[in-house]
N, C-alpha and C. Protein backbone atom coordinates (compact mmCIF):
# COMPACT_ATOMS: atom_id res chain seq x y z
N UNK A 1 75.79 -64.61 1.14
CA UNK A 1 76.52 -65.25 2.17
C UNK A 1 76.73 -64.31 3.37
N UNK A 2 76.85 -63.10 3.05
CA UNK A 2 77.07 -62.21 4.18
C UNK A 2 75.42 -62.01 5.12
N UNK A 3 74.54 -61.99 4.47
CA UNK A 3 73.57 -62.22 5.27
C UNK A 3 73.73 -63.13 6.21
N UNK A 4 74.22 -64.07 5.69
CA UNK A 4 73.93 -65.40 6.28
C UNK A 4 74.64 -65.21 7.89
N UNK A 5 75.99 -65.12 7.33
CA UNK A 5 77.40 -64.36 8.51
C UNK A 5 76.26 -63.30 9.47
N UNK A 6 75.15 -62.44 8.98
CA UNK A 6 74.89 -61.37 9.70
C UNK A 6 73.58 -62.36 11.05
N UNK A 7 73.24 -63.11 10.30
CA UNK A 7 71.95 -63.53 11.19
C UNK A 7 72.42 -64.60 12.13
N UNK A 8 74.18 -65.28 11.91
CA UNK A 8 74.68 -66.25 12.80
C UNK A 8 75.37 -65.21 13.58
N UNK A 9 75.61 -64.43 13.29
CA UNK A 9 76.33 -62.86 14.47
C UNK A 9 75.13 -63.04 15.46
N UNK A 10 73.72 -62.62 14.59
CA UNK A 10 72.67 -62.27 15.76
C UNK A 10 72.62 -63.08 16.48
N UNK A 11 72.03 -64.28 15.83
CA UNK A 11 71.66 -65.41 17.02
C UNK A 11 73.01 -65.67 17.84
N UNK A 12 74.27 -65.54 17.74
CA UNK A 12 75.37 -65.72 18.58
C UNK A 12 75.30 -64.60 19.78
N UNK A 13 75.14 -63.58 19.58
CA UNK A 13 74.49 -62.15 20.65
C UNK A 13 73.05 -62.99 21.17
N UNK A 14 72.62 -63.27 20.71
CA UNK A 14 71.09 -64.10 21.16
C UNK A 14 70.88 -65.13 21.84
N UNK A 15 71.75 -65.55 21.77
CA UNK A 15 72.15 -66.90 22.50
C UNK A 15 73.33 -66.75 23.75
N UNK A 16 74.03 -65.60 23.74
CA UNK A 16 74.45 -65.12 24.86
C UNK A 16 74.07 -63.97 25.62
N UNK A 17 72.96 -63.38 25.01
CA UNK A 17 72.15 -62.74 26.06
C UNK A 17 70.92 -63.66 26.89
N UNK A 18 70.89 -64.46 26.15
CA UNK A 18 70.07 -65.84 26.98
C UNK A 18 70.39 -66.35 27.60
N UNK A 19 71.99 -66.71 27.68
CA UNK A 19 72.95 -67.08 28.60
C UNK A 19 72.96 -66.36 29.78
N UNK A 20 73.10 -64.93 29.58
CA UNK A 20 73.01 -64.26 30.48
C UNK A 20 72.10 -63.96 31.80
N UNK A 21 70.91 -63.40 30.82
CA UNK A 21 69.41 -63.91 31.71
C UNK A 21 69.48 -64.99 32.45
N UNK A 22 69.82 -66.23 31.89
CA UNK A 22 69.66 -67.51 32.71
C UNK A 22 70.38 -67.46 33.97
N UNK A 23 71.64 -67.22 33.61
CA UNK A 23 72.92 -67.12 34.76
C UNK A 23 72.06 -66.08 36.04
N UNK A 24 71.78 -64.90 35.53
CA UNK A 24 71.13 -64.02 36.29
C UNK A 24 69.80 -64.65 37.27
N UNK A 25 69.37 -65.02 35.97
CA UNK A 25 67.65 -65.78 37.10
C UNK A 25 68.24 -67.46 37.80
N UNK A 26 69.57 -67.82 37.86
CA UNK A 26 69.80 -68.42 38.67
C UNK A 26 70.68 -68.44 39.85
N UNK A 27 71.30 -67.16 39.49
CA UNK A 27 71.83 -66.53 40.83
C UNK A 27 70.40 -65.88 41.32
N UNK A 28 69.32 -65.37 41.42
CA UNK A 28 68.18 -64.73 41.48
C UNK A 28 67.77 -66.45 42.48
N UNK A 29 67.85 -66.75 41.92
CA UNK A 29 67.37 -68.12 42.74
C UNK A 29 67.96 -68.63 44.18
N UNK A 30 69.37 -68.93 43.45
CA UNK A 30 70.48 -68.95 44.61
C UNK A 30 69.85 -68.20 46.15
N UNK A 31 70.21 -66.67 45.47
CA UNK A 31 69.77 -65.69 46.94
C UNK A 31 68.88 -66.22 47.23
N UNK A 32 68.00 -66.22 46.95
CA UNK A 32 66.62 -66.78 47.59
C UNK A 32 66.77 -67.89 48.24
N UNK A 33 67.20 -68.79 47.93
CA UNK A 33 67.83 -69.96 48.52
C UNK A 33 68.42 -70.19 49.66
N UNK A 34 69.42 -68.77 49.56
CA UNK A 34 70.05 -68.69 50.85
C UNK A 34 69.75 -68.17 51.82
N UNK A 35 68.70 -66.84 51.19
CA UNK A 35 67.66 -66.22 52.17
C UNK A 35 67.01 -67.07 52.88
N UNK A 36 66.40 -67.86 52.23
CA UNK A 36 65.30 -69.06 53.03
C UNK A 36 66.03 -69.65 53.97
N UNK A 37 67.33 -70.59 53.88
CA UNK A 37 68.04 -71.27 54.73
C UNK A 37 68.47 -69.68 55.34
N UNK A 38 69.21 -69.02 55.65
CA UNK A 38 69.55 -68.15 56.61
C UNK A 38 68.53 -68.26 57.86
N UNK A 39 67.06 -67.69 56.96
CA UNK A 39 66.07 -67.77 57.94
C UNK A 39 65.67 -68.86 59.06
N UNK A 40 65.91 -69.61 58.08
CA UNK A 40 65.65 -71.42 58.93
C UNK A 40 66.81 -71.62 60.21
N UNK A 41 68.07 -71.53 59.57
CA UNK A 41 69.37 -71.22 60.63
C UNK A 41 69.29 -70.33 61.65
N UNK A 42 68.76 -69.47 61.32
CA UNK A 42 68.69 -68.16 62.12
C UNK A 42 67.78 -68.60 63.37
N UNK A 43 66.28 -69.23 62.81
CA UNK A 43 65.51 -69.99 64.00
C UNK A 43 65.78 -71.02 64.38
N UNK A 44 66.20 -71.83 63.94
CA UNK A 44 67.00 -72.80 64.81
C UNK A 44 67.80 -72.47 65.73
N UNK A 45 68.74 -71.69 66.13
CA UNK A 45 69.96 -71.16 66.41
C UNK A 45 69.07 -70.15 67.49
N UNK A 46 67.64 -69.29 67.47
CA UNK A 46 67.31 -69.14 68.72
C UNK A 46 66.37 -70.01 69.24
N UNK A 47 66.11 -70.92 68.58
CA UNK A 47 65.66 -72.44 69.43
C UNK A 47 66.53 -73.44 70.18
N UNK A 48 67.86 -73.12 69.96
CA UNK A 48 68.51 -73.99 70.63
C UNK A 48 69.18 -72.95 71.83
N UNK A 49 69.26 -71.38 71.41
CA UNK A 49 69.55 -70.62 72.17
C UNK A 49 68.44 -70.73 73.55
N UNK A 50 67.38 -71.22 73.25
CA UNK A 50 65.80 -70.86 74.38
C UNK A 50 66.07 -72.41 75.19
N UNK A 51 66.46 -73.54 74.39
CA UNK A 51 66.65 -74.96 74.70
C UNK A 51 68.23 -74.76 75.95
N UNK A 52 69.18 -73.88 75.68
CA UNK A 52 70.38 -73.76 76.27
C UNK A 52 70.10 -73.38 77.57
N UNK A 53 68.92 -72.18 77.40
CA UNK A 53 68.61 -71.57 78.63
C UNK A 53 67.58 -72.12 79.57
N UNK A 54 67.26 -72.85 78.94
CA UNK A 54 66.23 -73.74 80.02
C UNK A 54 66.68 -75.11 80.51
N UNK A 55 68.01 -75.60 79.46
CA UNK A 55 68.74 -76.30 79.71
C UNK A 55 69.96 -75.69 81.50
N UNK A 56 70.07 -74.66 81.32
CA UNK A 56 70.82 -74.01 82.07
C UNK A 56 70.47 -73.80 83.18
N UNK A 57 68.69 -73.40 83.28
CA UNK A 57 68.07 -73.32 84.03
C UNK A 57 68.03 -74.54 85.50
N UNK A 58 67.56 -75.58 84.57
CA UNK A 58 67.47 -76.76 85.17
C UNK A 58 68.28 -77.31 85.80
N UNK A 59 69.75 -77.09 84.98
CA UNK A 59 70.98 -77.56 85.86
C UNK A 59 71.10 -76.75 87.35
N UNK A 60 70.86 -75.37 87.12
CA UNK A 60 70.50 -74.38 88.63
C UNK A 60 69.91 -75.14 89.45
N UNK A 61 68.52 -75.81 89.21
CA UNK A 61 67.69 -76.00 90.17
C UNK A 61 68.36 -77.59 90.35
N UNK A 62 68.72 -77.92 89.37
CA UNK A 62 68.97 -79.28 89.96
C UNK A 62 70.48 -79.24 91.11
N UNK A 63 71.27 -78.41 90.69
CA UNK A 63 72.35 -78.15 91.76
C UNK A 63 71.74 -77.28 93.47
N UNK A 64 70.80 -76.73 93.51
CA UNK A 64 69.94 -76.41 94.36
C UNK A 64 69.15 -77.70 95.24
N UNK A 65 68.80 -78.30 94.42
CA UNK A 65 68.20 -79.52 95.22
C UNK A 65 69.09 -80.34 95.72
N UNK A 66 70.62 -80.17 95.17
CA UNK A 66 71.01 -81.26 95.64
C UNK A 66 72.26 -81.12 96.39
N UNK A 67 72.22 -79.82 96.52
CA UNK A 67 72.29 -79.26 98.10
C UNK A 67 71.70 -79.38 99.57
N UNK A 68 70.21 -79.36 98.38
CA UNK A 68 69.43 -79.15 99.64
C UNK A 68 69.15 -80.62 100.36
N UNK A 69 69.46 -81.60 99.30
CA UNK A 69 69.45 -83.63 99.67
C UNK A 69 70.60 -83.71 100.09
N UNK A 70 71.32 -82.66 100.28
CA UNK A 70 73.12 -83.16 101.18
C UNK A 70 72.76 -83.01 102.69
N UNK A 71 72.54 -81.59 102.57
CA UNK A 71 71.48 -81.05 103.89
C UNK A 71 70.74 -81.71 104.19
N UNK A 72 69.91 -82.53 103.59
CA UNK A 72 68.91 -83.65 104.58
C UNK A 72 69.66 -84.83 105.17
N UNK A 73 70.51 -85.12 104.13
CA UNK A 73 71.39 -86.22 104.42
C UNK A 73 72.68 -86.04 105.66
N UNK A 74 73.09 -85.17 105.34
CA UNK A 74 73.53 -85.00 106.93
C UNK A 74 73.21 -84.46 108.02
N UNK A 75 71.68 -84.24 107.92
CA UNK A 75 70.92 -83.95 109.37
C UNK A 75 70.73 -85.57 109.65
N UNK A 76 70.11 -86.44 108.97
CA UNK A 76 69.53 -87.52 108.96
C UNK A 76 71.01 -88.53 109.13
N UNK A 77 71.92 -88.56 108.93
CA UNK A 77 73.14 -88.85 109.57
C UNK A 77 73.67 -88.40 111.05
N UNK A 78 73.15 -87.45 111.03
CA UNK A 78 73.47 -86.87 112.27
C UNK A 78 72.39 -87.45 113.68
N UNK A 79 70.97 -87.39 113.09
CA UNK A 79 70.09 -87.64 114.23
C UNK A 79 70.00 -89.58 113.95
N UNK A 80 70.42 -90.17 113.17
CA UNK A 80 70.00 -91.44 113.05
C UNK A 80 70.05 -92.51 114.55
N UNK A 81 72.00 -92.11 114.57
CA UNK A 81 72.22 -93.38 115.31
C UNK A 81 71.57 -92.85 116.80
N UNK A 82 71.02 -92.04 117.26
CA UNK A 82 71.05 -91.43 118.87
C UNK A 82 69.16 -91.56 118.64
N UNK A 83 68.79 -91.59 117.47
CA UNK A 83 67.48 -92.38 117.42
C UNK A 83 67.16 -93.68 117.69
N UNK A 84 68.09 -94.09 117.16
CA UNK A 84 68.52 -95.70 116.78
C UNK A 84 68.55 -96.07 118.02
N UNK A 85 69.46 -95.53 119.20
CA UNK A 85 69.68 -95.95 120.28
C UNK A 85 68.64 -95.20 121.49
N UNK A 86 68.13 -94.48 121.32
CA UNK A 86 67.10 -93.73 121.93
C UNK A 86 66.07 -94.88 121.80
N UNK A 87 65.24 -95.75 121.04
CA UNK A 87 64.81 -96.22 120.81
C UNK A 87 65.04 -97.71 121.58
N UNK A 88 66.10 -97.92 121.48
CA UNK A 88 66.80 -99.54 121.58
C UNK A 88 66.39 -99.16 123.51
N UNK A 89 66.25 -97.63 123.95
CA UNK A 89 66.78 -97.33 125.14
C UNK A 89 65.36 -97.66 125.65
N UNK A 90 64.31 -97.46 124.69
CA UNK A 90 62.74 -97.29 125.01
C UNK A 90 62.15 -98.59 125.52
N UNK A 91 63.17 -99.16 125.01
CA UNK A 91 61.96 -100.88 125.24
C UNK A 91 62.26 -101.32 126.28
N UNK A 92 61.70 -102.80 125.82
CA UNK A 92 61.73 -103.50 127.60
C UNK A 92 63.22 -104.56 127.76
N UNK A 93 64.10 -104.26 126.44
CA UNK A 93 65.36 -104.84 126.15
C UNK A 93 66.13 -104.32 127.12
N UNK A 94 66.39 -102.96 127.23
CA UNK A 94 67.35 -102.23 128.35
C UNK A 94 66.18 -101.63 129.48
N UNK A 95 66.62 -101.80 130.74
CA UNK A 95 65.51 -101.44 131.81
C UNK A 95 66.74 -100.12 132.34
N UNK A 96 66.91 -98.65 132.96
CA UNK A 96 67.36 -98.51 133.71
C UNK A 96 66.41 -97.87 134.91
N UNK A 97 65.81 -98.55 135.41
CA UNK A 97 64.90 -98.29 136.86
C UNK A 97 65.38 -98.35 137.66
N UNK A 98 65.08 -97.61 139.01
CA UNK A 98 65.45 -98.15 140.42
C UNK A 98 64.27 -97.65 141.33
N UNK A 99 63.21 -97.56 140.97
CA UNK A 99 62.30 -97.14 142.09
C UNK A 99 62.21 -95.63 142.25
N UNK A 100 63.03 -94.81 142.31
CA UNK A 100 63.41 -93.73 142.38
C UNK A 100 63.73 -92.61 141.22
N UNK A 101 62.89 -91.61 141.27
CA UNK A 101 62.73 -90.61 140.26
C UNK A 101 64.63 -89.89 140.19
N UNK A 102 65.18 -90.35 139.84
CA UNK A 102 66.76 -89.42 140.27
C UNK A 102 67.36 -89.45 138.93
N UNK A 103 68.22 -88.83 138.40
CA UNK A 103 69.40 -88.54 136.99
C UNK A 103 69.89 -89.79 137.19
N UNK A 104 69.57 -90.64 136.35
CA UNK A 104 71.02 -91.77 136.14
C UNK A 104 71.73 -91.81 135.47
N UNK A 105 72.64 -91.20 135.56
CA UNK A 105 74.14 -91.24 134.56
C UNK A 105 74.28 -92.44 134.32
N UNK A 106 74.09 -93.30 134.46
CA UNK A 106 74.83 -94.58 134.51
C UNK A 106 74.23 -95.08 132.97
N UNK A 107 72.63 -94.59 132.31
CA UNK A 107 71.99 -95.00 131.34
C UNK A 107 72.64 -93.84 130.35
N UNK A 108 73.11 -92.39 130.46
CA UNK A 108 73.17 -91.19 129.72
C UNK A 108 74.76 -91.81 129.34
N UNK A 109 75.37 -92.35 130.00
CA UNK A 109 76.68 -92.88 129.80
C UNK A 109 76.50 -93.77 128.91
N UNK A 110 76.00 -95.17 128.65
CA UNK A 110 75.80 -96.21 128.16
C UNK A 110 75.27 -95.49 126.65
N UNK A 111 74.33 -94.62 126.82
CA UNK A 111 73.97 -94.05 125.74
C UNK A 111 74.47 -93.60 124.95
N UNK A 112 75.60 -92.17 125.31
CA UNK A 112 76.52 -91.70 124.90
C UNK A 112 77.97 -92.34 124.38
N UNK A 113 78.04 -93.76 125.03
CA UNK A 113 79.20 -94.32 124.76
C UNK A 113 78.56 -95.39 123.52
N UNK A 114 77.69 -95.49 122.88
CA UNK A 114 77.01 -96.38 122.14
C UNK A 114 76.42 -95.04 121.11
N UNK A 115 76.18 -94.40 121.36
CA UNK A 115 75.81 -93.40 120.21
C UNK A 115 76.59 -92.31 119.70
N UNK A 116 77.50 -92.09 120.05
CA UNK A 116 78.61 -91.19 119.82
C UNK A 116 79.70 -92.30 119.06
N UNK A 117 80.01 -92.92 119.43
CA UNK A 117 80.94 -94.11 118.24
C UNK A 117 80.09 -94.13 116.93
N UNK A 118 78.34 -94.58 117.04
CA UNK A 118 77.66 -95.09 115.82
C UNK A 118 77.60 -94.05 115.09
N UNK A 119 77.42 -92.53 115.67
CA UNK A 119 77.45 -91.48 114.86
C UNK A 119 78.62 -91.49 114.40
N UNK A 120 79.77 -91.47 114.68
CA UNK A 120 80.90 -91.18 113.96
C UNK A 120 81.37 -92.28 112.94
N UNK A 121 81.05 -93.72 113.35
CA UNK A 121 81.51 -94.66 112.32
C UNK A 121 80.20 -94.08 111.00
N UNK A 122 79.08 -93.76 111.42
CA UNK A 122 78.53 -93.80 109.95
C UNK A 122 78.59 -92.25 109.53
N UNK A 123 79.06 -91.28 109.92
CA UNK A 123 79.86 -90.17 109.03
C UNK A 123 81.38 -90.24 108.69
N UNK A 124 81.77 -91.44 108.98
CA UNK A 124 83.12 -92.18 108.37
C UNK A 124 82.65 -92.60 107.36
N UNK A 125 81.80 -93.50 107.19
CA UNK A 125 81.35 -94.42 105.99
C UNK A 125 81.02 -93.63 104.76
N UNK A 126 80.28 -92.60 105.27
CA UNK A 126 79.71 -91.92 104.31
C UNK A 126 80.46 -90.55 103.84
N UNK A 127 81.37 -90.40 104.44
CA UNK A 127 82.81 -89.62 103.58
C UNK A 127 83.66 -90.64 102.74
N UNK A 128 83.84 -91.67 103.46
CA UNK A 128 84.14 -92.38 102.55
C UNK A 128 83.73 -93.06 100.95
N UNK A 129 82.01 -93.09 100.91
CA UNK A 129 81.26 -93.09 99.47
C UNK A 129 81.01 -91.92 98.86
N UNK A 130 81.47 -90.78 99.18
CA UNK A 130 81.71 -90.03 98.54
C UNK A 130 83.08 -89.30 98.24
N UNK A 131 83.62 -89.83 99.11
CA UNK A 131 85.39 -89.89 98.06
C UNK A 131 85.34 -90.90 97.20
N UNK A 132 84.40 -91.62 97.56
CA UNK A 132 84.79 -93.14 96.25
C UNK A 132 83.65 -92.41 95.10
N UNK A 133 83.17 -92.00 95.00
CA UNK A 133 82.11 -91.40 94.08
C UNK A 133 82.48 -90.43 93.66
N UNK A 134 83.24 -89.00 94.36
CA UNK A 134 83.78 -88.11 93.52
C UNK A 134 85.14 -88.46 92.44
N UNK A 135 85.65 -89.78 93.25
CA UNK A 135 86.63 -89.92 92.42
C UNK A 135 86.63 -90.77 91.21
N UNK A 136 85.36 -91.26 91.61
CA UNK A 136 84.80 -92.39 90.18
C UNK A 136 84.35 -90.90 88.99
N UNK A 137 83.97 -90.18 89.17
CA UNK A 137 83.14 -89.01 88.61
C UNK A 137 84.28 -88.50 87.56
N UNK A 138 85.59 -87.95 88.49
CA UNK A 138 86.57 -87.62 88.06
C UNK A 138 87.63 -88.36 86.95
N UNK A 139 87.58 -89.80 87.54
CA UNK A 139 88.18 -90.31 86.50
C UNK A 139 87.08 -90.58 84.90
N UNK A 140 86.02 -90.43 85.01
CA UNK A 140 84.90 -90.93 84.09
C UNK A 140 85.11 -89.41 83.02
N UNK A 141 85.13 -88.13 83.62
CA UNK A 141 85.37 -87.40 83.17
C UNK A 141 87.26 -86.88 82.46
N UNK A 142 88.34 -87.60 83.17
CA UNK A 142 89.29 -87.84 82.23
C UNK A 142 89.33 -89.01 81.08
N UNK A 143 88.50 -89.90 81.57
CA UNK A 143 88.50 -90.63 80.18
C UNK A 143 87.96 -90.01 79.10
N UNK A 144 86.43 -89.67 79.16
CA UNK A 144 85.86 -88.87 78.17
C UNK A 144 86.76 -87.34 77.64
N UNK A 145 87.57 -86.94 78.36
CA UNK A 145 88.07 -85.77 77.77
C UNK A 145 89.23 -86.74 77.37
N UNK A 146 89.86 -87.32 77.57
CA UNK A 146 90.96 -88.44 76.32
C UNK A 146 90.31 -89.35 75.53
N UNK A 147 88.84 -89.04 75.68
CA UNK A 147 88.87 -89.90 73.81
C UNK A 147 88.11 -88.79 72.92
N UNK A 148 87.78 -87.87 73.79
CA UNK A 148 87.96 -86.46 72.51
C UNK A 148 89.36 -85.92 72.34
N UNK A 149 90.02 -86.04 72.80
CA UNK A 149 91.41 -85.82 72.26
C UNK A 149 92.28 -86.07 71.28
């Protein structure tokens, strides 16, 4: 009987050094596991770092351009209406002739009093769509920061 007691001792040591091994070759695994995902995280994380910066990039150039479309837009505000009326001045609608090569104020007046109002009503207008647009912007951006809240 004591044999018996001696060879259920062993296999009980035998069966927990197997235990052991196992535990071991599956933490052995684990790391590896985590090694692999680290790696994967790790490149992702400078793929979105390279995506941020070209993301970042773009916003530059796009705030650059659209500077540079404000700048067109208020040259092109500026020269419109005195085109507009330069034009209206060209045809055969308004005549100011008299035979005589001389300065007529009388057309530089008419001009000025008709193109100096149109310039200013439409750089009225257009301060005005962009107070209505910065402030649409602004409120669009407090809503979205109160429903992450």
């Amino acid at each position: 009987m004591s044999a018996q007691i001696l060879r259920l001792e062993a296999l009980l040591r035998l069966i927990a050094d197997r235990k052991t091994l196992l535990y071991g070759l599956l933490e052995y695994q684990n790391t590896k596991s985590n090694k692999v995902l680290a790696s994967a995280s790790q490149k992702s994380t400078k793929k979105m770092e390279i995506m941020t910066n070209d993301m970042s990039e773009i916003a530059r150039k796009t705030k650059t351009e659209t500077v540079s479309m404000k700048i067109i837009t208020l040259v092109t505000l500026f020269f419109l209406p005195g085109t507009f009326i330069a034009t209206l001045m060209s045809t055969d609608i308004v005549r100011w002739t008299n035979g005589k090569k001389r300065y007529q104020s009388g057309a530089l007046r008419v001009y000025l009093a008709i193109c100096l109002p149109l310039m200013a009503t439409t750089f009225i207008v257009w301060v005005i769509f962009q107070c209505r647009e910065k402030r649409k912007e602004r409120l669009q951006n407090e809503q979205a920061l109160a429903s992450l809240a």
